[in-house]
PDB file of N, CA and C in Angstrom:
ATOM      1  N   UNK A   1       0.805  -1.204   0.000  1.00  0.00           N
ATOM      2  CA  UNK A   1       0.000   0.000   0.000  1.00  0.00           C
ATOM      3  C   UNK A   1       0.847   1.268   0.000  1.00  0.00           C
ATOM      4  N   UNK A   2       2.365   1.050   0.104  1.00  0.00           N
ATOM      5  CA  UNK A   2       3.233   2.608   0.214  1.00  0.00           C
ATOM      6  C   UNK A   2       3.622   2.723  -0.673  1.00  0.00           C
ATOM      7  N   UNK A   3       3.467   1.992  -2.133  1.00  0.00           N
ATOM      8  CA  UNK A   3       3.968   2.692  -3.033  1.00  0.00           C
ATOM      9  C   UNK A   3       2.882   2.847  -3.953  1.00  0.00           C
ATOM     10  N   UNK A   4       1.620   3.403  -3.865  1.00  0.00           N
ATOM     11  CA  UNK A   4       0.455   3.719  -4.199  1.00  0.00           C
ATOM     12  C   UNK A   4       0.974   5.066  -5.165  1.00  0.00           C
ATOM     13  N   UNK A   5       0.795   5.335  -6.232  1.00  0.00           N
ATOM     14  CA  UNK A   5       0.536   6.818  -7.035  1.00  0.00           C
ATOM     15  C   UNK A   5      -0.829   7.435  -7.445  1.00  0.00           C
ATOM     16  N   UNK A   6      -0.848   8.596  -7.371  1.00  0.00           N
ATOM     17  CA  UNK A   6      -1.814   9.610  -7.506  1.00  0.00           C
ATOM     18  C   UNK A   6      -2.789   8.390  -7.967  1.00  0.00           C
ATOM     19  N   UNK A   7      -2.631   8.539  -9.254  1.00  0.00           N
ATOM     20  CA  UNK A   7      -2.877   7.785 -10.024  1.00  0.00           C
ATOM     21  C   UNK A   7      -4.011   6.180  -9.547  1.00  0.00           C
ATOM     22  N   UNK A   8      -3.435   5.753  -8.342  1.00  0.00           N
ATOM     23  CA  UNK A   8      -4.107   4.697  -8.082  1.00  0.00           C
ATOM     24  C   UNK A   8      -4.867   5.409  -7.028  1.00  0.00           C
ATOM     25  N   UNK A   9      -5.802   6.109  -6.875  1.00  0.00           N
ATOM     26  CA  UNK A   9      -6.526   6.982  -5.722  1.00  0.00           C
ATOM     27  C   UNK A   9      -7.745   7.625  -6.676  1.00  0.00           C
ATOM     28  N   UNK A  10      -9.015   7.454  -5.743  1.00  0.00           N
ATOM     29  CA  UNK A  10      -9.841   7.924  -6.902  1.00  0.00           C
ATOM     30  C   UNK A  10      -9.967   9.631  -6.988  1.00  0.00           C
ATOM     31  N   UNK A  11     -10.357  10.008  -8.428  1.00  0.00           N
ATOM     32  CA  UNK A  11     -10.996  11.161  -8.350  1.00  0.00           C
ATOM     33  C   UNK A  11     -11.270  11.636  -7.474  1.00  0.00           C
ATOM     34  N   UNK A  12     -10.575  13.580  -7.569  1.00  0.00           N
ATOM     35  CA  UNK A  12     -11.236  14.320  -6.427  1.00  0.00           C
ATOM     36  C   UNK A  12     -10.172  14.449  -5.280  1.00  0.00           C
ATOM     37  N   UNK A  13     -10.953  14.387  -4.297  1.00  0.00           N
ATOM     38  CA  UNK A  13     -10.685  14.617  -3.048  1.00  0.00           C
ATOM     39  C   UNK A  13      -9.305  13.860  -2.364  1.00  0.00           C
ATOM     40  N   UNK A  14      -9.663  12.676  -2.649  1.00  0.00           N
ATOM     41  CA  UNK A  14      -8.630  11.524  -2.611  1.00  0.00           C
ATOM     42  C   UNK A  14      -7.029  11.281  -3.559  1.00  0.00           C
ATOM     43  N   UNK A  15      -7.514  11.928  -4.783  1.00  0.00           N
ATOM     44  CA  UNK A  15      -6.403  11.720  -5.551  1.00  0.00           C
ATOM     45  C   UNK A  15      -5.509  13.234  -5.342  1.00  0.00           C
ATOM     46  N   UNK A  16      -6.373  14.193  -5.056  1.00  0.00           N
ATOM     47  CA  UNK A  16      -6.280  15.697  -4.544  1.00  0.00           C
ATOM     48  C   UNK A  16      -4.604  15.328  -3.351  1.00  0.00           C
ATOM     49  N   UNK A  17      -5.277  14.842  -2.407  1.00  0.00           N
ATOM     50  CA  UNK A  17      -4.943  14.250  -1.177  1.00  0.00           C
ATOM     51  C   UNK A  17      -3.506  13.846  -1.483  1.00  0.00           C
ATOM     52  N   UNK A  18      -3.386  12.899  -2.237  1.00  0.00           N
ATOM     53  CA  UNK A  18      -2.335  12.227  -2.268  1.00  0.00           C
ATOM     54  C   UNK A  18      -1.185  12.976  -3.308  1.00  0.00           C
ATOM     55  N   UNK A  19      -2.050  13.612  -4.150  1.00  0.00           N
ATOM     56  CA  UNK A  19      -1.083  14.782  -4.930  1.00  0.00           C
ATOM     57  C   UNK A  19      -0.064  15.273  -3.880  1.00  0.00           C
ATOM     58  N   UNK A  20      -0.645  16.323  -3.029  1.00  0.00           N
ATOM     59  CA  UNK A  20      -0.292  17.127  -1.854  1.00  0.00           C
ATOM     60  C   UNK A  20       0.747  16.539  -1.417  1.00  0.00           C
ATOM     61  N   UNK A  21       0.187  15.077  -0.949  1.00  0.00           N
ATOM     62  CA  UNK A  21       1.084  14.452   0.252  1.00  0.00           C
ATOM     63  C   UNK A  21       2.572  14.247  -0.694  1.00  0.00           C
ATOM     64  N   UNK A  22       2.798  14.026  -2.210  1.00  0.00           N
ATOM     65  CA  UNK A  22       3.589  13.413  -2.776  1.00  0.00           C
ATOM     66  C   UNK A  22       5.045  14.484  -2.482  1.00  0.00           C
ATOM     67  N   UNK A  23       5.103  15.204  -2.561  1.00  0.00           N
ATOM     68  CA  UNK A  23       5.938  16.511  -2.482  1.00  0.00           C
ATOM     69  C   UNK A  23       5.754  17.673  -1.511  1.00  0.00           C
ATOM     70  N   UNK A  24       6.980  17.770  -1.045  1.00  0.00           N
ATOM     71  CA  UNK A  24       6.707  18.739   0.844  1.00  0.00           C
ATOM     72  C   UNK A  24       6.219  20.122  -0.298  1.00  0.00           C
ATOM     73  N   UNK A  25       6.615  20.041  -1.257  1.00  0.00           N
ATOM     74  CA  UNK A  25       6.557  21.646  -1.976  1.00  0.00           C
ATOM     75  C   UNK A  25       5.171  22.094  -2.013  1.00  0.00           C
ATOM     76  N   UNK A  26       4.299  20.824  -2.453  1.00  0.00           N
ATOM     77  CA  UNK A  26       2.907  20.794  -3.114  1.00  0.00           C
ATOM     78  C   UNK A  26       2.335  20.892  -1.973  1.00  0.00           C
ATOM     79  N   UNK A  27       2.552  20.553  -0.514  1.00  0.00           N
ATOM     80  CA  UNK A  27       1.482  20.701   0.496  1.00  0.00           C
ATOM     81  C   UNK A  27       1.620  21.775   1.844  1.00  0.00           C
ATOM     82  N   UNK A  28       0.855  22.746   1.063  1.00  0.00           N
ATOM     83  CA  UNK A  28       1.017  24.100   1.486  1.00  0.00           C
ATOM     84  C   UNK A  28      -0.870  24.074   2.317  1.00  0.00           C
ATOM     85  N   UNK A  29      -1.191  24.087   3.201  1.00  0.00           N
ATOM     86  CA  UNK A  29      -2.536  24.657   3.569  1.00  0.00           C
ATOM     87  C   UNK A  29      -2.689  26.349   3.937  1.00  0.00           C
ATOM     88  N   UNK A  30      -3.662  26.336   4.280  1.00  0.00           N
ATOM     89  CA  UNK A  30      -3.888  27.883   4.609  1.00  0.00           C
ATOM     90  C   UNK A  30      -4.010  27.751   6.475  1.00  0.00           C
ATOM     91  N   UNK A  31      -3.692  28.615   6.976  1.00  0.00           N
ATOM     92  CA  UNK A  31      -2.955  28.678   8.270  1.00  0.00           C
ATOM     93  C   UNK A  31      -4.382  29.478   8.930  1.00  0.00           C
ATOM     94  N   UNK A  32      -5.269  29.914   8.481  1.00  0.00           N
ATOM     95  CA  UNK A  32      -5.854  30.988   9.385  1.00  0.00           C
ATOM     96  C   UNK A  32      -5.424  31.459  10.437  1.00  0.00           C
ATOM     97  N   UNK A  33      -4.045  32.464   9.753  1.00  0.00           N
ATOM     98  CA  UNK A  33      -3.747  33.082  10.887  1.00  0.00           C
ATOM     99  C   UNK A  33      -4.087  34.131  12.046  1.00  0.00           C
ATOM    100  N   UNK A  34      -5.097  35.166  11.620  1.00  0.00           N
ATOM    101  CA  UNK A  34      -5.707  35.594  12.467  1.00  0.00           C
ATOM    102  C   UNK A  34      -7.203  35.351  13.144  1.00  0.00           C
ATOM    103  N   UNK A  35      -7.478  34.044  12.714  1.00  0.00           N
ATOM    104  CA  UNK A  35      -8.412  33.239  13.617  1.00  0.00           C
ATOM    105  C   UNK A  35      -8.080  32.464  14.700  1.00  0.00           C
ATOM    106  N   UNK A  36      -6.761  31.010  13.729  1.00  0.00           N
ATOM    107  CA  UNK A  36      -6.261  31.307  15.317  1.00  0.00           C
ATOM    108  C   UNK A  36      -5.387  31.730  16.218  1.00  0.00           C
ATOM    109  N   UNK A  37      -4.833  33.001  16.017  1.00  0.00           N
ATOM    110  CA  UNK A  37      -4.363  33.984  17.227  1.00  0.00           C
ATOM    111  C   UNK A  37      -5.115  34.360  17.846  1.00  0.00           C
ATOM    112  N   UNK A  38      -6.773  34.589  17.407  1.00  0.00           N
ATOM    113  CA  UNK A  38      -7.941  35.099  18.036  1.00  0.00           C
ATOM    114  C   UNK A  38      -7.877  34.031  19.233  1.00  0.00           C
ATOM    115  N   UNK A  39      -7.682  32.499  19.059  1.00  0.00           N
ATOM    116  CA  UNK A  39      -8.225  31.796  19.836  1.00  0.00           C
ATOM    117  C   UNK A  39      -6.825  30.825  20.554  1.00  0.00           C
ATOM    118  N   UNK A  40      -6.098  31.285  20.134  1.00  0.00           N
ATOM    119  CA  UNK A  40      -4.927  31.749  21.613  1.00  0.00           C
ATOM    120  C   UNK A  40      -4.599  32.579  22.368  1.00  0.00           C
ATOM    121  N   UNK A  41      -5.654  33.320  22.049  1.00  0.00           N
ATOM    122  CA  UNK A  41      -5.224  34.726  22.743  1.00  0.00           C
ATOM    123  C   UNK A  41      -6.571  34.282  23.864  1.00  0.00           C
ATOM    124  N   UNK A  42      -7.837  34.176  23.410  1.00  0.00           N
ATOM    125  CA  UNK A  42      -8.891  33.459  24.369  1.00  0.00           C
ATOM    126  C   UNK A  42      -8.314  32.719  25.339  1.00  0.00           C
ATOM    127  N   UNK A  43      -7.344  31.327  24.965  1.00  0.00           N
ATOM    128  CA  UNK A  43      -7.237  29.970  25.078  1.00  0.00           C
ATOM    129  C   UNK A  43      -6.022  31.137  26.801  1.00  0.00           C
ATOM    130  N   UNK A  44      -4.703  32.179  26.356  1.00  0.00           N
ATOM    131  CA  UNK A  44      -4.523  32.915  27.344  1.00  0.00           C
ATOM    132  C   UNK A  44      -5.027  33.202  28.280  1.00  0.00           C
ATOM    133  N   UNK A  45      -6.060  34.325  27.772  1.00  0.00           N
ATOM    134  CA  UNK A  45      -7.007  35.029  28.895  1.00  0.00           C
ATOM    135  C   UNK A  45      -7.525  34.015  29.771  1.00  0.00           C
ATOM    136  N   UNK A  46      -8.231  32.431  29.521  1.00  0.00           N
ATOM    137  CA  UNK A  46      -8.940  31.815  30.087  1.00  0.00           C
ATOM    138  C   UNK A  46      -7.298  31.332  30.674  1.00  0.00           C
ATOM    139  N   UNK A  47      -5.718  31.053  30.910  1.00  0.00           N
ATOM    140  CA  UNK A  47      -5.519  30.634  31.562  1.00  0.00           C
ATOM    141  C   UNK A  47      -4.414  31.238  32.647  1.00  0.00           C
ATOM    142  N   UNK A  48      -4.738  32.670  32.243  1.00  0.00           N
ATOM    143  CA  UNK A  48      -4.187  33.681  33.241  1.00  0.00           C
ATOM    144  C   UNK A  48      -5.106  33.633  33.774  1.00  0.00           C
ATOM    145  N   UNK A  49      -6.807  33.785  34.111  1.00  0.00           N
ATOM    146  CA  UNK A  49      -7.621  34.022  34.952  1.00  0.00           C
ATOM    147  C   UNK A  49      -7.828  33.002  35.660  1.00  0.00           C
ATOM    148  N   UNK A  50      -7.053  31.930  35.439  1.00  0.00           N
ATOM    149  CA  UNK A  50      -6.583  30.107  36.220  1.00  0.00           C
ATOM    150  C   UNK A  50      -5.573  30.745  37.111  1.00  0.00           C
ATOM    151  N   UNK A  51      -4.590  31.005  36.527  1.00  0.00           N
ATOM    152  CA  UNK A  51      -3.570  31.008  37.174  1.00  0.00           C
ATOM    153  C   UNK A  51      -3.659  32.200  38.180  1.00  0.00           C
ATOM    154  N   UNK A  52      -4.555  33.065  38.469  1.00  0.00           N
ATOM    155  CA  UNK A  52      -4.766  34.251  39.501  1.00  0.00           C
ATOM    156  C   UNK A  52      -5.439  33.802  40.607  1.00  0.00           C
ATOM    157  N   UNK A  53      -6.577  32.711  39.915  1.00  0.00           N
ATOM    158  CA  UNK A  53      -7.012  32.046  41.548  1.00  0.00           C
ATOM    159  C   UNK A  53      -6.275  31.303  42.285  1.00  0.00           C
ATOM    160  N   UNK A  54      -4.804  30.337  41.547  1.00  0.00           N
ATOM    161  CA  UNK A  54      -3.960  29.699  42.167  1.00  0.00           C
ATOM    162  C   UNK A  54      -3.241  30.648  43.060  1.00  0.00           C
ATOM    163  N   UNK A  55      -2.652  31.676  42.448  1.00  0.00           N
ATOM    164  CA  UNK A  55      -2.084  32.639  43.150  1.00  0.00           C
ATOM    165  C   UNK A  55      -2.588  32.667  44.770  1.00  0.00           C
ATOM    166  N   UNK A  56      -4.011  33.259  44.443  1.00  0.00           N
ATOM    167  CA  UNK A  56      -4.856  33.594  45.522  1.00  0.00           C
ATOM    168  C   UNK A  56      -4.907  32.504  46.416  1.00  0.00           C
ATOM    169  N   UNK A  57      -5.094  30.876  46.170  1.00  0.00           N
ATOM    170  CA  UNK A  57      -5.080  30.015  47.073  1.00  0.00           C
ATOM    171  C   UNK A  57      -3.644  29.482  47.723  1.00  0.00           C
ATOM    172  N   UNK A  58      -2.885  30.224  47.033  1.00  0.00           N
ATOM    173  CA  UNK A  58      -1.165  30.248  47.355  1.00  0.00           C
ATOM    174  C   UNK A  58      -0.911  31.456  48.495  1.00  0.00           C
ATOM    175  N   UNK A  59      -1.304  32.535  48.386  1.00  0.00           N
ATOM    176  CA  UNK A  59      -1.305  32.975  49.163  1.00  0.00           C
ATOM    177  C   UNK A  59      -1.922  33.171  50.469  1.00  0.00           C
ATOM    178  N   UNK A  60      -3.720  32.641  50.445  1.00  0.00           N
ATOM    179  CA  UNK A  60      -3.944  31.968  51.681  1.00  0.00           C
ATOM    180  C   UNK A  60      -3.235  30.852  52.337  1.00  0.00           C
ATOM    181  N   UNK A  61      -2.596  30.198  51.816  1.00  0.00           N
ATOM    182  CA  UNK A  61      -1.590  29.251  52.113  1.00  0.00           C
ATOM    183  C   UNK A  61      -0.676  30.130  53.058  1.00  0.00           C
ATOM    184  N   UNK A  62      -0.324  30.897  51.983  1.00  0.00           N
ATOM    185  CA  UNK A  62       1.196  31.352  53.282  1.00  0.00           C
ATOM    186  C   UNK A  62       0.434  32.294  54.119  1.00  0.00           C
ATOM    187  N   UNK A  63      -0.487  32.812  54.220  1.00  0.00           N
ATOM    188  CA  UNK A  63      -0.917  33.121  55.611  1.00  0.00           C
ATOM    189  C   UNK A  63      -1.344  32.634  56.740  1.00  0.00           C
ATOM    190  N   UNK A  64      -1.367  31.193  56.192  1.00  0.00           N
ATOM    191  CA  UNK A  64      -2.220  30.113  57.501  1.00  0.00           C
ATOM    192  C   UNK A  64      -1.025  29.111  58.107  1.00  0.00           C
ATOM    193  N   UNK A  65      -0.266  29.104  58.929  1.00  0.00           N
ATOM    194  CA  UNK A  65       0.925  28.615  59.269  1.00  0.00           C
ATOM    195  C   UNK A  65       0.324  26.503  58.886  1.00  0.00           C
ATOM    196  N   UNK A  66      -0.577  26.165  59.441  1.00  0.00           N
ATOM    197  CA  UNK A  66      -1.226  25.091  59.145  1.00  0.00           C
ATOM    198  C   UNK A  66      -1.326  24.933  57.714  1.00  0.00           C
ATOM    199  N   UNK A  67      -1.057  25.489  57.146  1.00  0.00           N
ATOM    200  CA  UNK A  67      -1.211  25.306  55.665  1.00  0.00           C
ATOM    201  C   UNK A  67      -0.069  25.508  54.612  1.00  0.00           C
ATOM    202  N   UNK A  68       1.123  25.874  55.285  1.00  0.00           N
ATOM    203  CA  UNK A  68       2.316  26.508  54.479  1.00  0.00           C
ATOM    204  C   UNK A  68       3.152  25.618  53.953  1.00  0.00           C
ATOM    205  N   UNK A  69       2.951  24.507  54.531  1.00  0.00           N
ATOM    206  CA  UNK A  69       3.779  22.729  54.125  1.00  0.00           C
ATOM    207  C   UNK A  69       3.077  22.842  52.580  1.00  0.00           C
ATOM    208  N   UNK A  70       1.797  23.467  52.206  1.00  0.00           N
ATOM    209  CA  UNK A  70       1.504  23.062  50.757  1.00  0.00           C
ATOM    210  C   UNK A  70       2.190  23.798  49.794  1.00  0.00           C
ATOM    211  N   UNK A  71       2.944  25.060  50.365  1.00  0.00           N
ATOM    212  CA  UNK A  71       3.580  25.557  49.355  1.00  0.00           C
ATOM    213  C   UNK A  71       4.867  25.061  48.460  1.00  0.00           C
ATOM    214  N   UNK A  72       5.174  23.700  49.633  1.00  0.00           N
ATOM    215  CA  UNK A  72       6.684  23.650  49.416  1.00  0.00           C
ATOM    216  C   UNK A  72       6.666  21.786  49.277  1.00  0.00           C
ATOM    217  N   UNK A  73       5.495  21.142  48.845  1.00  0.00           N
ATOM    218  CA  UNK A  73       5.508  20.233  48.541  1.00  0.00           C
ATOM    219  C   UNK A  73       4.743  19.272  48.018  1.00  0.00           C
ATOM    220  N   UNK A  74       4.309  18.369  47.333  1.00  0.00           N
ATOM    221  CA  UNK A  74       3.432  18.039  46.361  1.00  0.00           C
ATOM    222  C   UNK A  74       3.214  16.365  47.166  1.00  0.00           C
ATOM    223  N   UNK A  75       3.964  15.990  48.010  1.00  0.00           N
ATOM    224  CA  UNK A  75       3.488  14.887  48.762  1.00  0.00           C
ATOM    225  C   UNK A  75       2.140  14.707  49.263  1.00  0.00           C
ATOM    226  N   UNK A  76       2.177  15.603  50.216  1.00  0.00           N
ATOM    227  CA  UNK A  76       1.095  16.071  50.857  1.00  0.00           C
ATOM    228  C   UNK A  76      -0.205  16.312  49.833  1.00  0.00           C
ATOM    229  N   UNK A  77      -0.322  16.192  48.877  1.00  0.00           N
ATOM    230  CA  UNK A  77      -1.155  16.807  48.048  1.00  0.00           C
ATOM    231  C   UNK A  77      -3.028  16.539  48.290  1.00  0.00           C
ATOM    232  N   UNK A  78      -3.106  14.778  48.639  1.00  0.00           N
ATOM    233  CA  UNK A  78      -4.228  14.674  49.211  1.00  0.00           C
ATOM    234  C   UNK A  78      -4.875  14.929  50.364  1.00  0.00           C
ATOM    235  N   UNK A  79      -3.964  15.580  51.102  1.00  0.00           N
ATOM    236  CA  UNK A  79      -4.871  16.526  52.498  1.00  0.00           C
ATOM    237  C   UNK A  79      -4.717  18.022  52.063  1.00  0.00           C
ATOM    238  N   UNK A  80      -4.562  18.220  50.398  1.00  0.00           N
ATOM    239  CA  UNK A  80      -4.414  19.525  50.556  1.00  0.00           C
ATOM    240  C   UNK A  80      -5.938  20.017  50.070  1.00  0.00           C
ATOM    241  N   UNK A  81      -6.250  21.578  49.660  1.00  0.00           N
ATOM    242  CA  UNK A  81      -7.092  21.786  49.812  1.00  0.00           C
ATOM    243  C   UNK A  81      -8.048  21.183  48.143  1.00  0.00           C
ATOM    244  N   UNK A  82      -9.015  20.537  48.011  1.00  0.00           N
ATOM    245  CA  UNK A  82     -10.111  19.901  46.860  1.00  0.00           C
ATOM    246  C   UNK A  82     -10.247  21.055  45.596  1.00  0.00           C
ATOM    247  N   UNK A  83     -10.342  22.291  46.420  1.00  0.00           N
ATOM    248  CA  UNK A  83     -10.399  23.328  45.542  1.00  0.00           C
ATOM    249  C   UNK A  83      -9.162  23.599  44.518  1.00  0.00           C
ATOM    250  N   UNK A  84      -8.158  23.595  45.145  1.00  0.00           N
ATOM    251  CA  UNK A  84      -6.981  23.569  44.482  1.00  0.00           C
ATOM    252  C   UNK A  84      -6.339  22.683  43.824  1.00  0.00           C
ATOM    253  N   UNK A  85      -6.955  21.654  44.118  1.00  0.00           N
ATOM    254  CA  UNK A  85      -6.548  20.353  43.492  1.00  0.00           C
ATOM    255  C   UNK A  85      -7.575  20.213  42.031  1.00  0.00           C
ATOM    256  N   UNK A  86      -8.750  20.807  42.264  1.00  0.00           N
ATOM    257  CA  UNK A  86      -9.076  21.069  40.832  1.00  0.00           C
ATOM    258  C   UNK A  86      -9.351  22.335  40.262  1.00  0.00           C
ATOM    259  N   UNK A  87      -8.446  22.807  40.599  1.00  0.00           N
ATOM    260  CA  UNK A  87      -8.408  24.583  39.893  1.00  0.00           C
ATOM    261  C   UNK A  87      -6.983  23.733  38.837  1.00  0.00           C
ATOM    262  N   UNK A  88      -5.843  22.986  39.625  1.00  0.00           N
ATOM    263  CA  UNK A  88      -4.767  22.423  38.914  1.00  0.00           C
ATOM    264  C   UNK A  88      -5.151  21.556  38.061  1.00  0.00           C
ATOM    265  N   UNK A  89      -6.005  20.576  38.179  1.00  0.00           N
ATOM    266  CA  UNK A  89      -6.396  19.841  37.104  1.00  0.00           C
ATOM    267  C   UNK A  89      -7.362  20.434  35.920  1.00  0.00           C
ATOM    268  N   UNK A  90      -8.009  21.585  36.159  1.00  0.00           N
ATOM    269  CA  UNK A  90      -8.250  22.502  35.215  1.00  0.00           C
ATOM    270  C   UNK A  90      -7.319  23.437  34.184  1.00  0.00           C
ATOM    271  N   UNK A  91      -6.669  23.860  35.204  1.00  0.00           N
ATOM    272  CA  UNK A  91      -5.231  24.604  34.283  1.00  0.00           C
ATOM    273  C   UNK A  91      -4.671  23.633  33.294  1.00  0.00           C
ATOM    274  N   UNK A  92      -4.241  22.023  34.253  1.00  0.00           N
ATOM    275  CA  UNK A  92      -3.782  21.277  33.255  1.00  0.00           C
ATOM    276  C   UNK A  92      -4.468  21.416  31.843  1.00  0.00           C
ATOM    277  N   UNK A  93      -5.485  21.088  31.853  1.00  0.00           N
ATOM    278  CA  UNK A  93      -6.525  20.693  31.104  1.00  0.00           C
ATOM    279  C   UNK A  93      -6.246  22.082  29.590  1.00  0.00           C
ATOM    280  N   UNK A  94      -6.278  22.957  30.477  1.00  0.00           N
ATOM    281  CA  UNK A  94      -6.163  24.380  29.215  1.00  0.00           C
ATOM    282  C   UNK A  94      -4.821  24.450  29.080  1.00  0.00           C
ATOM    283  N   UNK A  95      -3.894  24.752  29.624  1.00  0.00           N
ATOM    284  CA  UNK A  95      -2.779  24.302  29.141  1.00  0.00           C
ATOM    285  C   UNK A  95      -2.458  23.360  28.120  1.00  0.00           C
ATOM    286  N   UNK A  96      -2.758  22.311  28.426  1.00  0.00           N
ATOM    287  CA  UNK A  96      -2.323  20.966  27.386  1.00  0.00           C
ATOM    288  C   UNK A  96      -3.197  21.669  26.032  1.00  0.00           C
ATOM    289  N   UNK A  97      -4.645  22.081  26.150  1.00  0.00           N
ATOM    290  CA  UNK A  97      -5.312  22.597  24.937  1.00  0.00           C
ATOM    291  C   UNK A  97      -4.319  23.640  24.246  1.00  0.00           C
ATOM    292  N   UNK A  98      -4.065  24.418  25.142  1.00  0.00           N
ATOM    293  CA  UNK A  98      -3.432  25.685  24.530  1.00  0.00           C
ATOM    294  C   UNK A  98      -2.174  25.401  23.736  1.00  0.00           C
ATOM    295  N   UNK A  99      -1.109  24.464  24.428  1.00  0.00           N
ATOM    296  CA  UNK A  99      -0.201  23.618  23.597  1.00  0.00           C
ATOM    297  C   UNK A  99      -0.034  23.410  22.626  1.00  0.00           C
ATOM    298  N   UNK A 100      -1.446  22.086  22.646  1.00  0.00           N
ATOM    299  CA  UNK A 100      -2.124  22.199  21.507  1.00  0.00           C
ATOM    300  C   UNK A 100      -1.937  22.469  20.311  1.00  0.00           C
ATOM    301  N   UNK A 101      -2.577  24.034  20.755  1.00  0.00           N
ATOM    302  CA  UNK A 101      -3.084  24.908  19.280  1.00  0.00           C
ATOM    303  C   UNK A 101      -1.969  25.455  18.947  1.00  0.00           C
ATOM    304  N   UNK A 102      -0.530  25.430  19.819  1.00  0.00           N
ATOM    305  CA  UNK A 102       0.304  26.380  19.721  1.00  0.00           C
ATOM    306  C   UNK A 102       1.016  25.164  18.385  1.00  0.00           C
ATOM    307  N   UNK A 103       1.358  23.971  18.788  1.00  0.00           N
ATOM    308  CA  UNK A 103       1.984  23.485  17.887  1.00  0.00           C
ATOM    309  C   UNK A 103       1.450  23.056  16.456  1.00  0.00           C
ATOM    310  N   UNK A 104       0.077  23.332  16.118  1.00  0.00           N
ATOM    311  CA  UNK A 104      -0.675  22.511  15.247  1.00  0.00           C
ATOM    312  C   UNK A 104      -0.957  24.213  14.551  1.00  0.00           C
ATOM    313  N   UNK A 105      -0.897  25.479  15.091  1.00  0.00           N
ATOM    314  CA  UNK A 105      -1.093  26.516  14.093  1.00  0.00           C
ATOM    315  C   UNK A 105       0.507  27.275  13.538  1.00  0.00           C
TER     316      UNK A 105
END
C-alpha cells in the first residue's frame, strides 16, 4: 500500500490528497492566521484568569501557618485543599489545549 501513485486513488478529493502528500513543496494549507491567534489569545485570557485564583489560594496558604507545608511540597497533596486540586487539574486541562493549538497553528 506505500507505493500507491496519484494515479491509483480515486478522483477528487482523494487523488487531490495524495497529490499534496507526494511533495513537501505541493502541500502548502492555509494557516488561518488571524483566527487562530484570536483563539490563543482566548485559550490565554482563560488561563491567566486560572492562574490568579492559584495565586490567591497560594497565598492563603502562606498566611495560615497550618497550611504553608503546601507551598513547598506536592506529597502532601491529598490533604491539601479539593479546591486547588481542581483549579490544577483545570489549568492542566487548558494548558495541554493551549499547547495544543500552539503546535498545530
Amino acid at each position: 500500500m506505500t507505493n500507491l501513485t496519484v494515479e491509483d486513488y480515486e478522483m477528487g478529493l482523494p487523488q487531490l490528497s495524495k497529490f499534496l502528500d507526494s511533495d513537501r513543496n505541493f502541500c502548502q494549507f492555509r494557516r488561518f492566521g488571524p483566527t487562530a491567534a484570536r483563539i490563543l489569545l482566548h485559550r490565554e485570557l482563560q488561563l491567566i484568569s486560572l492562574v490568579k485564583k492559584l495565586r490567591e489560594l497560594d497565598r492563603e496558604d502562606a498566611n495560615d501557618i497550618s497550611r504553608q507545608y503546601r507551598l513547598h511540597t506536592a506529597e502532601n497533596f491529598k490533604k491539601g485543599d479539593p479546591k486547588q486540586a481542581e483549579l490544577l487539574r483545570e489549568i492542566e486541562i487548558k494548558l495541554n489545549e493551549y499547547c495544543a493549538c500552539i503546535f498545530t497553528c
